[in-house]
Protein backbone atom coordinates (compact mmCIF):
# COMPACT_ATOMS: atom_id res chain seq x y z
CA UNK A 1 0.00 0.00 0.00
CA UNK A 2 0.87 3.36 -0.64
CA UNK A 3 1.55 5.55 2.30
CA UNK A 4 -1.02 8.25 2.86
CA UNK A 5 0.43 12.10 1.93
CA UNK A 6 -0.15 14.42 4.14
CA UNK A 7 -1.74 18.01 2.71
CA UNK A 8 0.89 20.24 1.81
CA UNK A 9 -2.03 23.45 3.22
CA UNK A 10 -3.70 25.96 0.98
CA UNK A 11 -1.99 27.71 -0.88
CA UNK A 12 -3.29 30.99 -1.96
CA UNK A 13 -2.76 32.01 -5.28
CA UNK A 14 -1.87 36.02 -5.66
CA UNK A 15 -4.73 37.54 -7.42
CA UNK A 16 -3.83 38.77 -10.74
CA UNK A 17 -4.48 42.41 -10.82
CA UNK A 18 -6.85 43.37 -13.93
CA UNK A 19 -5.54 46.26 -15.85
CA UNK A 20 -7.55 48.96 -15.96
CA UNK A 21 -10.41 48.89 -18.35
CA UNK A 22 -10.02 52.73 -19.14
CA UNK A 23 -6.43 54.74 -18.25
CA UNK A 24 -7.04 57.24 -16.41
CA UNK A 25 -5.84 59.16 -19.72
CA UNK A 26 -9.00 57.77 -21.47
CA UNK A 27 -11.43 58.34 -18.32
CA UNK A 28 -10.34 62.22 -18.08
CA UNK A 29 -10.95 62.16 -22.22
CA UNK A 30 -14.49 60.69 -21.85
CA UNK A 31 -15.34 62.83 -19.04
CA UNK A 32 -14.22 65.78 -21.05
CA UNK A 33 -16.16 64.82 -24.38
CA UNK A 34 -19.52 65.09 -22.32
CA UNK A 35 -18.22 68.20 -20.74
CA UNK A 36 -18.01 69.66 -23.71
CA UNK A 37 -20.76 68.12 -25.52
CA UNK A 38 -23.29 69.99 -22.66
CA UNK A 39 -21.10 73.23 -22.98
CA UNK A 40 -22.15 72.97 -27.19
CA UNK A 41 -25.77 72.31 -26.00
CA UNK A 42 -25.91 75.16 -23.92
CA UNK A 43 -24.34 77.42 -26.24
CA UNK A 44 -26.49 76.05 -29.08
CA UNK A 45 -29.37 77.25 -26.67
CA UNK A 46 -28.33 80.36 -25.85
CA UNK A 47 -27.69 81.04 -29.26
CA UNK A 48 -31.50 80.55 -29.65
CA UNK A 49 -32.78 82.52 -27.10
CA UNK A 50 -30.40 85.74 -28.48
CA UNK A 51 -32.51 85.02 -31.87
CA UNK A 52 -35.19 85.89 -30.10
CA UNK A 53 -34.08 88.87 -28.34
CA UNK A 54 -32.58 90.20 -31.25
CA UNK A 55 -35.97 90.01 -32.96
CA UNK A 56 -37.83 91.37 -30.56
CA UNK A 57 -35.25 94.47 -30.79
CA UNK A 58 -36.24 94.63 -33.88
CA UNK A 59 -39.58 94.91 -33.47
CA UNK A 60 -39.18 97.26 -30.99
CA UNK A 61 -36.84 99.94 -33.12
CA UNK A 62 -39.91 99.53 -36.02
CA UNK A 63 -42.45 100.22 -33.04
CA UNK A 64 -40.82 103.49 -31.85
CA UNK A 65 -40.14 104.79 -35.73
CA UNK A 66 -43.72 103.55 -36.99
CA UNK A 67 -44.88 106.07 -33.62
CA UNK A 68 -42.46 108.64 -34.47
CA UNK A 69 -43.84 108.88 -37.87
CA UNK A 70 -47.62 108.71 -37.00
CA UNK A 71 -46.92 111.39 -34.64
CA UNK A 72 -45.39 113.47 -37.58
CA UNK A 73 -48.46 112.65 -39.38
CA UNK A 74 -50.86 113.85 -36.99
């Protein structure tokens, strides 16, 4: 018969370290692209809402000389 061998113990294995999915290079690149991407959006808004003001200037400047010249008129 073959003599019994005794357990050696557990042995724990080192975990393997992952790599990174993303470098921290990438993260800070991502982050930035939807930084900037709501920046765009904001300005793209903004842009709109000086449209608007702009034409209501304009309506305003035709208000005053339409009164101007009905009050010449009159």
């Amino acid at each position: 018969m073959a003599a019994k061998k005794k357990p050696l113990g557990i042995v724990k294995k080192k975990a393997a370290k992952k790599p990174p999915e993303t470098s921290s290079l990438e993260l800070h690149e991502q982050i930035c692209a939807i930084r900037y991407e709501n920046i765009e959006k904001r300005l793209e808004s903004g842009s709109a809402r000086f449209i608007r003001m702009e034409a209501s200037i304009y309506g305003l400047y035709a208000a005053i000389i339409g009164l101007y010249l009905l009050e010449k008129l009159i």
